[in-house]
Protein backbone atom coordinates (compact mmCIF):
# COMPACT_ATOMS: atom_id res chain seq x y z
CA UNK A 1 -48.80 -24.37 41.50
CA UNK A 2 -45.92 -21.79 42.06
CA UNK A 3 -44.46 -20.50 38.78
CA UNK A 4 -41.24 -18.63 38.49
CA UNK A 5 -40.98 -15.01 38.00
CA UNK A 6 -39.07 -16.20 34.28
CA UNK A 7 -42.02 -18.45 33.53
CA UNK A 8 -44.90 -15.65 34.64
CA UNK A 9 -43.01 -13.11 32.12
CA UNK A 10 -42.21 -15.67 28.96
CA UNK A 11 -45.84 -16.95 29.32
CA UNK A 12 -46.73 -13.30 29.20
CA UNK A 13 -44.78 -12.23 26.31
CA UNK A 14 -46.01 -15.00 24.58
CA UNK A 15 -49.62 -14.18 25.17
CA UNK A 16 -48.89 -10.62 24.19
CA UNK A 17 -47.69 -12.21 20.95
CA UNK A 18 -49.92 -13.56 19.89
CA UNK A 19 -52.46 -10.93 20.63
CA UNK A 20 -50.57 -8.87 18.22
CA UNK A 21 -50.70 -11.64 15.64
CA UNK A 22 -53.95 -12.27 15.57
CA UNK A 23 -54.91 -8.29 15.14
CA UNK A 24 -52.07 -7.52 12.34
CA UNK A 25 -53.76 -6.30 9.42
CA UNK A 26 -53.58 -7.99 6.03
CA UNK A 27 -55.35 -11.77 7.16
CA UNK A 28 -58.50 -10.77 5.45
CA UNK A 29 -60.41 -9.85 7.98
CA UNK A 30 -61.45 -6.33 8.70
CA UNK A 31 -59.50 -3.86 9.31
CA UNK A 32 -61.07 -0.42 11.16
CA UNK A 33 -60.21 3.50 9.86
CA UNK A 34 -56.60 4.86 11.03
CA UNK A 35 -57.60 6.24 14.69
CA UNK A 36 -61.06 5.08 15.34
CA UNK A 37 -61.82 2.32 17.36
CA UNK A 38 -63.03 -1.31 15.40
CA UNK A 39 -67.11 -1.69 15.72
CA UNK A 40 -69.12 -3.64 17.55
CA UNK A 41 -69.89 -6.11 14.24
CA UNK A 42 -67.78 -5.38 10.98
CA UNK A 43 -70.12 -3.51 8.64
CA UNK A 44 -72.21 -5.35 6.03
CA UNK A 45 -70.15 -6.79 2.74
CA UNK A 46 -71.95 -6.37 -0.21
CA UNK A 47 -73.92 -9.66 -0.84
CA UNK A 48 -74.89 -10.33 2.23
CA UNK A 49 -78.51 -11.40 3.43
CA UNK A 50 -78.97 -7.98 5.05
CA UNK A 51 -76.74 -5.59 2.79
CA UNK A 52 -79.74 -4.05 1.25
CA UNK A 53 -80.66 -2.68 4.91
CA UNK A 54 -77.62 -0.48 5.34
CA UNK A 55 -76.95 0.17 1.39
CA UNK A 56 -79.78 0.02 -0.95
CA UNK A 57 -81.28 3.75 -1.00
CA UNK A 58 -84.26 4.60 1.15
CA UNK A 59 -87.87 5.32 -0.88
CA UNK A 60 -90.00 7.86 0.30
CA UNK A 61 -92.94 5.17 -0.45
CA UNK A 62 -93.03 1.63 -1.22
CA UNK A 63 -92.90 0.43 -4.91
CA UNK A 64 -96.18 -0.90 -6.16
CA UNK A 65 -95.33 -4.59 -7.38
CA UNK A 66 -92.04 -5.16 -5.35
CA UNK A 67 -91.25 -8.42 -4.47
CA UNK A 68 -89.41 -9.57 -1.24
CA UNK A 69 -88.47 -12.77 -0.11
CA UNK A 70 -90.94 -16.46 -0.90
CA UNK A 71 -93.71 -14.86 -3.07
CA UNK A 72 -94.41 -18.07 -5.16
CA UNK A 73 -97.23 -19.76 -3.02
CA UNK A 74 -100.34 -19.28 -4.24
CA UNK A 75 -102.02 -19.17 -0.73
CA UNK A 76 -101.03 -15.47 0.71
CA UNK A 77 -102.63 -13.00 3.26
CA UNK A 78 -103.95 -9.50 2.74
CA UNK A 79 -101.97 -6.90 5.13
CA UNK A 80 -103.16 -3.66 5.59
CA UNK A 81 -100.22 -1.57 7.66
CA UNK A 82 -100.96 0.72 10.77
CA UNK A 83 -99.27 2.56 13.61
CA UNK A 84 -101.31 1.74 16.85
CA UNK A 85 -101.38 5.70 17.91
CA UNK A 86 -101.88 5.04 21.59
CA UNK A 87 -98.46 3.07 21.56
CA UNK A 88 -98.79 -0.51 20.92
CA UNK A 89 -96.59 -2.34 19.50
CA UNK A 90 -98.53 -4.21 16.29
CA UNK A 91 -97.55 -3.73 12.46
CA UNK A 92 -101.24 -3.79 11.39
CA UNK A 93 -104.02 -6.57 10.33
CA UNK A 94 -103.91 -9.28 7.89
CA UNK A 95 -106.81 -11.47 6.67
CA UNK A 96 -107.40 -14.21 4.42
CA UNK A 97 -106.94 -13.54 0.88
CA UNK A 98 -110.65 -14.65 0.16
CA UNK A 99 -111.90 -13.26 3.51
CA UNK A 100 -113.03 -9.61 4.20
CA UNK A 101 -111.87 -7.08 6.64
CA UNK A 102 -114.34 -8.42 9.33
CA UNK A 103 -111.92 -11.39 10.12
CA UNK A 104 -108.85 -9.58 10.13
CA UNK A 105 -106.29 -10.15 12.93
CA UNK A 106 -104.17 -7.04 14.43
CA UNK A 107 -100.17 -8.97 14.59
CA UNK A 108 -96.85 -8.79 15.58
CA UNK A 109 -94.98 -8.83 12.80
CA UNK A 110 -91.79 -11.26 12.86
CA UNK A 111 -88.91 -10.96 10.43
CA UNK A 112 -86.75 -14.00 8.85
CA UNK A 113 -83.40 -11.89 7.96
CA UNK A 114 -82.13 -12.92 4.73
CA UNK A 115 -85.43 -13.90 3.18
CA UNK A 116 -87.68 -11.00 4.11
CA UNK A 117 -87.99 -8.28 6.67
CA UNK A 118 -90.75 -5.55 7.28
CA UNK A 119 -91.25 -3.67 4.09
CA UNK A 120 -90.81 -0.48 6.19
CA UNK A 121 -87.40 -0.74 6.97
CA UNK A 122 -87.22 0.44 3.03
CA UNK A 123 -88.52 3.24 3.37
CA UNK A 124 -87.19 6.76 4.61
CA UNK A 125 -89.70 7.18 7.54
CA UNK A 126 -91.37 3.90 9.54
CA UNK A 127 -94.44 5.76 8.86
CA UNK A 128 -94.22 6.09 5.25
CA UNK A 129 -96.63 3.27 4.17
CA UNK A 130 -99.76 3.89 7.07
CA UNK A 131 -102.33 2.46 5.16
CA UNK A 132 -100.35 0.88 2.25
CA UNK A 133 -101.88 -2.42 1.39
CA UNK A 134 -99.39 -5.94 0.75
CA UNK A 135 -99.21 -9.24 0.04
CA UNK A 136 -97.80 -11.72 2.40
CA UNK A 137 -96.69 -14.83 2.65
CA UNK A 138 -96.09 -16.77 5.40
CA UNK A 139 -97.75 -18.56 8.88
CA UNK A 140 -98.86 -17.54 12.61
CA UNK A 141 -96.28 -19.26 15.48
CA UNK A 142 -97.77 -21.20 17.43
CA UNK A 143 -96.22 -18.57 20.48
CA UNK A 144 -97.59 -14.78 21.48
CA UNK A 145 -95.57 -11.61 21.76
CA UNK A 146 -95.73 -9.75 24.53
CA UNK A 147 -96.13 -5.93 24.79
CA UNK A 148 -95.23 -4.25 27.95
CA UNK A 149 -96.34 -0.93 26.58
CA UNK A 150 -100.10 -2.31 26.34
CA UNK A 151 -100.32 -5.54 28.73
CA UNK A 152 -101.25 -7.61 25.98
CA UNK A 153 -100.39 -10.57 24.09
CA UNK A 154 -100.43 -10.65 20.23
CA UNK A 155 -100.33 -13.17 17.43
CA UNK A 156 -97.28 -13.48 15.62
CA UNK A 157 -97.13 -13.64 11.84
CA UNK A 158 -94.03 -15.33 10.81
CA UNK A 159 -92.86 -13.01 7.47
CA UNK A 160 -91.69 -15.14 4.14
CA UNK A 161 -92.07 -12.86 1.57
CA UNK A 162 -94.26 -9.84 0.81
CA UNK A 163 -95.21 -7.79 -2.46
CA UNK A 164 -96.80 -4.05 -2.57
CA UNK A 165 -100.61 -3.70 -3.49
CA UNK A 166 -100.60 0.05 -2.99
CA UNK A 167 -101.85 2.42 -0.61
CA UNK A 168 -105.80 1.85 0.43
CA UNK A 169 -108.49 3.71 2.41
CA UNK A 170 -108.03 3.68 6.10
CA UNK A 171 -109.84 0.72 7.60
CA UNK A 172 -112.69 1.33 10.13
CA UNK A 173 -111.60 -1.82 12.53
CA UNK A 174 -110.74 -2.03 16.40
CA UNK A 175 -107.37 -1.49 16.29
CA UNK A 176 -105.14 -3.84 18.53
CA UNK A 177 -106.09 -7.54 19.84
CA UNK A 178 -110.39 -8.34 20.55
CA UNK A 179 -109.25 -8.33 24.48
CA UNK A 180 -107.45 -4.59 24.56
CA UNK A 181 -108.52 -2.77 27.51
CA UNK A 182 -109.97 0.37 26.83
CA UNK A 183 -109.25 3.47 28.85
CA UNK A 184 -107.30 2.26 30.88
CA UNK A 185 -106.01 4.93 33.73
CA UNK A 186 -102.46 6.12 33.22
CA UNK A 187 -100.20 4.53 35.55
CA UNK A 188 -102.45 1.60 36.68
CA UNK A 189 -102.16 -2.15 36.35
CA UNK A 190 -104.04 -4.40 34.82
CA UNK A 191 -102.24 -7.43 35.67
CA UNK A 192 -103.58 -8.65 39.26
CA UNK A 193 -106.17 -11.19 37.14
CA UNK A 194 -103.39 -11.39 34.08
CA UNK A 195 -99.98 -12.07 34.89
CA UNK A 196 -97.17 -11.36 32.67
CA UNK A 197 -96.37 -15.08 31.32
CA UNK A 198 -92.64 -16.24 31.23
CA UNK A 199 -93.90 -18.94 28.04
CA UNK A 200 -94.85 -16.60 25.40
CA UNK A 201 -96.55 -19.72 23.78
CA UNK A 202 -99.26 -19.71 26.47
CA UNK A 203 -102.05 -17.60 26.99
């Protein structure tokens, strides 16, 4: 279809147009700072699920007794928070809330935005609460996560709501899944007998 050089330049001053419309300030939506260039997302309003992660004020520890998110079940874990030093990429352990420490399971710990995220995200530092002690509430997916860093595969614990016990004594348990591999050599594989899975539902 052959269009006229009249056509080709109304259609494009039309276009043009309504670019400008749509970007004139004043429709309620956001407008950016005189001279800088509008973000990637608007910023957070206040009120919104996740405002508290950009504007509440950082602690330099948890709170003993906060509440986040679903806390009203009476059936709730036992988390006990840790930074795998050799890199891995779990929060820490839960167990059972009647079970002891023998049965706990090092996770992945999975957020729901708007209802409750990882209590660390709080705090000043990621590290602040090593060996802080919570309440959670919530269930393992029925999928894995899979870290690259370690070649392993870890349960996910779906987060629903949390509240601070306090800090605890460090716990003497094998840190990261029953089937970690040990010492393994810098640089080498481990993956000729376990491939990297494209369902991380199977095992």
């Amino acid at each position: 279809m052959n269009l006229s050089p009249l056509r080709l330049l109304l259609a494009a001053w039309f276009f043009s147009a309504g670019l400008l419309a749509a970007q004139t300030p004043g429709d309620g939506g956001y407008v950016p700072p005189a001279g800088s260039a509008p973000p990637v997302a608007p910023p957070l309003k206040k009120g919104s699920p996740l405002d508290h992660l950009a504007n509440d004020p950082k602690l330099p520890t948890p709170q003993v007794g906060y509440k986040e998110g679903n806390t009203s079940g009476g059936d709730y874990w036992i988390a006990h928070r840790l930074i795998d030093e050799i890199g891995g990429q779990g929060w820490g352990w839960v167990r059972k809330s009647d079970n002891d420490w023998n049965s706990a399971i090092w996770i992945a710990l999975q957020e729901t935005p708007g209802l409750a995220v990882a209590p660390h995200r709080k705090l000043v530092s990621a590290q602040a609460d090593i060996d802080w002690e919570y309440k959670f509430w919530g269930k393992f997916a029925d999928y894995k996560a899979y870290d690259p860093r370690m070649d392993e595969q870890l349960p996910v614990f779906v987060l629903q709501g949390y509240q601070v016990i306090g800090p605890a004594a460090p716990l003497n348990i094998h840190v990261g899944p029953p089937d970690r591999v040990l010492h393994r050599p810098s640089g080498a594989s481990s993956r000729s007998n376990r491939p990297i899975l494209s369902d991380p539902g199977l095992d």
